[in-house]
N, C-alpha and C. Protein backbone atom coordinates (compact mmCIF):
# COMPACT_ATOMS: atom_id res chain seq x y z
N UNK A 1 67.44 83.70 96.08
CA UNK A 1 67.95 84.84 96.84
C UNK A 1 68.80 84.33 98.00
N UNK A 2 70.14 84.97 98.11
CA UNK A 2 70.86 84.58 99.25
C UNK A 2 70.17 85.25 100.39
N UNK A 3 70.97 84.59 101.58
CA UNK A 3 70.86 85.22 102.82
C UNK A 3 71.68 86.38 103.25
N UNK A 4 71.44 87.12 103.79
CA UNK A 4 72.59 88.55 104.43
C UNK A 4 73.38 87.95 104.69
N UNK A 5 73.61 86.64 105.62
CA UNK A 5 74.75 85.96 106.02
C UNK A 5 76.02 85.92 104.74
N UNK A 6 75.39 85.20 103.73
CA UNK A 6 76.06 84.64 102.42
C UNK A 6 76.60 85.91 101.80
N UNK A 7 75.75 86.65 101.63
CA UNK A 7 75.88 87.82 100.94
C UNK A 7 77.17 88.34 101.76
N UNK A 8 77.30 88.79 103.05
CA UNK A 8 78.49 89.61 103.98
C UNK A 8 79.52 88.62 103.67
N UNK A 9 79.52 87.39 103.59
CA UNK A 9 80.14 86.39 103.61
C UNK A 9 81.40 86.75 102.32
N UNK A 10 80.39 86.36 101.11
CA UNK A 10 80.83 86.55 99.66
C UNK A 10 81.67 88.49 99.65
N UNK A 11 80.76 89.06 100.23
CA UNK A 11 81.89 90.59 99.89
C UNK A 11 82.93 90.65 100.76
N UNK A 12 83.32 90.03 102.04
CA UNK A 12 84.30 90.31 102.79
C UNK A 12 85.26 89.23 101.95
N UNK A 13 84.83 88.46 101.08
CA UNK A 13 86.04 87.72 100.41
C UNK A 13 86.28 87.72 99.36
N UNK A 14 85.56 89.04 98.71
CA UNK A 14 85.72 89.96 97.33
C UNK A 14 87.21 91.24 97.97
N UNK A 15 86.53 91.74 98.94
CA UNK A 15 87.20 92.67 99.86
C UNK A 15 88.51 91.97 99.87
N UNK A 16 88.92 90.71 100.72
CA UNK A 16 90.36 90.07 100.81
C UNK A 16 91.01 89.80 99.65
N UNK A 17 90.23 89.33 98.71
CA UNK A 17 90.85 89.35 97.62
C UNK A 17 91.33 90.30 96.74
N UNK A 18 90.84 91.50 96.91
CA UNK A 18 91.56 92.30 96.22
C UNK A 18 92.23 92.72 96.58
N UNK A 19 92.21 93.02 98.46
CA UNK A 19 93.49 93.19 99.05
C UNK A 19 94.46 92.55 98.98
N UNK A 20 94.90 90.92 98.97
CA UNK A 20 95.73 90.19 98.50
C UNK A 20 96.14 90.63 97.04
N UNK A 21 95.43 90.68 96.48
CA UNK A 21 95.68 91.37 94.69
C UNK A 21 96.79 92.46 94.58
N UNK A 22 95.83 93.34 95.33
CA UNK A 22 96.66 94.68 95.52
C UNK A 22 98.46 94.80 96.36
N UNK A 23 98.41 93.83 97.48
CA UNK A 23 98.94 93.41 98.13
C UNK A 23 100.38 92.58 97.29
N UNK A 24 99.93 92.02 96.01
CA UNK A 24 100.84 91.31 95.26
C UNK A 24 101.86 92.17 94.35
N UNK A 25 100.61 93.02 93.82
CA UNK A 25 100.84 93.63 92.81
C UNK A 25 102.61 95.03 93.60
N UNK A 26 101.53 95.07 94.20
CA UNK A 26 102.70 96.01 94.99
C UNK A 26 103.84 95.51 95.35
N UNK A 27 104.39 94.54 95.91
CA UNK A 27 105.45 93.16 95.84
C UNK A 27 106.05 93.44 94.96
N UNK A 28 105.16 93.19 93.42
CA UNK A 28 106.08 92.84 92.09
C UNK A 28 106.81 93.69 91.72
N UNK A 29 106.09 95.44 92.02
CA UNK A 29 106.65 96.47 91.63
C UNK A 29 107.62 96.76 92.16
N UNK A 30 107.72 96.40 93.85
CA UNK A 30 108.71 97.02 94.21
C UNK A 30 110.03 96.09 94.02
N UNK A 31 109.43 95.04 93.84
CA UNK A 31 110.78 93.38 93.46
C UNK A 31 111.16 94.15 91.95
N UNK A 32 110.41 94.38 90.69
CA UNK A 32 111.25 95.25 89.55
C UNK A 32 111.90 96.43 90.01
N UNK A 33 111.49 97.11 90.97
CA UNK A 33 112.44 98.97 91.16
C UNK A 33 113.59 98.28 91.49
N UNK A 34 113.60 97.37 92.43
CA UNK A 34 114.82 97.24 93.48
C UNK A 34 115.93 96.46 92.09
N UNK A 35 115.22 95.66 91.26
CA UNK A 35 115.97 94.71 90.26
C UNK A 35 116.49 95.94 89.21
N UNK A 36 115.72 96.99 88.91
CA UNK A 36 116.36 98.14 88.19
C UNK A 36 117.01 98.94 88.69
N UNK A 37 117.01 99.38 89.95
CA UNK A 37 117.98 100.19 91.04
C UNK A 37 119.56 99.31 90.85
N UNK A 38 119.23 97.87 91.32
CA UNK A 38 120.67 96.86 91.35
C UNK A 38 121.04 97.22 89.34
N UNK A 39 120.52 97.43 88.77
CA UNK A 39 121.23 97.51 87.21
C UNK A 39 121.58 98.73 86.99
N UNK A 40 121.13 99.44 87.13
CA UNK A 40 121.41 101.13 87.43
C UNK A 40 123.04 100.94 88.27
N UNK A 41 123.14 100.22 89.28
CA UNK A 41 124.42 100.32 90.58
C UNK A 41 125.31 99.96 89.19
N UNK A 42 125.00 98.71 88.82
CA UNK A 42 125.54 97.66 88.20
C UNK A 42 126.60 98.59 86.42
N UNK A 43 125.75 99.64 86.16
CA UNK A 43 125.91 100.43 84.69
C UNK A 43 126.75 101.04 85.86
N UNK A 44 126.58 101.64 86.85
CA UNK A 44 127.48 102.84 87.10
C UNK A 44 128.88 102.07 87.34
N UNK A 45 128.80 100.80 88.17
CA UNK A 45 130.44 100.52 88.67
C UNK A 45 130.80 100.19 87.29
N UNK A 46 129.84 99.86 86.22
CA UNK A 46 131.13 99.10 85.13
C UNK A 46 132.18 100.72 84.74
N UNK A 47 130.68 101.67 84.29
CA UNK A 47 131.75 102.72 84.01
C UNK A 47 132.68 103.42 84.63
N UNK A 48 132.77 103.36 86.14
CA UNK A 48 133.51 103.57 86.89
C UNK A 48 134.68 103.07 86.86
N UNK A 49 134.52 101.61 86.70
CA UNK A 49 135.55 100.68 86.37
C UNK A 49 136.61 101.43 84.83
N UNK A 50 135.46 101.43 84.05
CA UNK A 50 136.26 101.87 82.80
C UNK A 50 137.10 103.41 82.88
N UNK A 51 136.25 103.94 83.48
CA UNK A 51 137.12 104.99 83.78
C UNK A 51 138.64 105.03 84.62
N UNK A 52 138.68 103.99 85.56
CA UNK A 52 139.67 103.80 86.30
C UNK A 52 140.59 102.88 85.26
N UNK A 53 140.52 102.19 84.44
CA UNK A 53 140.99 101.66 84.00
C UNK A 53 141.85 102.45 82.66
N UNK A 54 140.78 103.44 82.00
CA UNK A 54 141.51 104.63 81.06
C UNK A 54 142.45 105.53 81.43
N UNK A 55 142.47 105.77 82.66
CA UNK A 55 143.57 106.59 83.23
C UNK A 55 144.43 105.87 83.54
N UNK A 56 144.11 104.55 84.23
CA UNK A 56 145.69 103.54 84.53
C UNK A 56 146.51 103.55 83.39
N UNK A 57 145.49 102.82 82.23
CA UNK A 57 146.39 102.70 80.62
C UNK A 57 146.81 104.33 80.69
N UNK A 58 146.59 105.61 80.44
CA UNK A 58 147.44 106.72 80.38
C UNK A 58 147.98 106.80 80.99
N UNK A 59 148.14 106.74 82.12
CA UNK A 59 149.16 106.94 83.23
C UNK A 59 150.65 105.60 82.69
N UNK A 60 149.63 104.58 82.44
CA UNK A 60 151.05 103.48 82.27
C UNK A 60 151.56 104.31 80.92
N UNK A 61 151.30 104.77 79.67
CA UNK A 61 151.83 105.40 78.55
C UNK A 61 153.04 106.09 78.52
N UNK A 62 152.36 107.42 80.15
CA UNK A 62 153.07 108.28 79.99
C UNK A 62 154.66 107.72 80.82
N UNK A 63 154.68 106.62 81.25
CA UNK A 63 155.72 105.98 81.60
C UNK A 63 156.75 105.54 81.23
């Protein structure tokens, strides 16, 4: 049988650890949103691009 000491000991570093856990986990998620937000930017300027670029070629046509 442990002591109360050991015992408070062992749960306050069950306790940190899952806070660190939790603490990580939340990190990772928000490190993927921000990496899918930047690809999301990334899809919109290409088509933006393409779009600017379909009207230049018509515009040069109608020239």
């Amino acid at each position: 049988m442990t002591s109360p000491l050991v015992s408070d000991m062992i749960a306050r570093a069950k306790g940190r650890s899952l806070l660190a856990l939790l603490f990580i986990l939340t990190l990772l998620v928000g490190i993927c949103l921000g990496l899918k937000i930047l690809e999301l930017q990334q899809v919109a300027e290409s088509a933006l691009n393409g779009v600017i670029a379909l009207a230049l070629a018509m515009w040069a046509v109608r020239l």
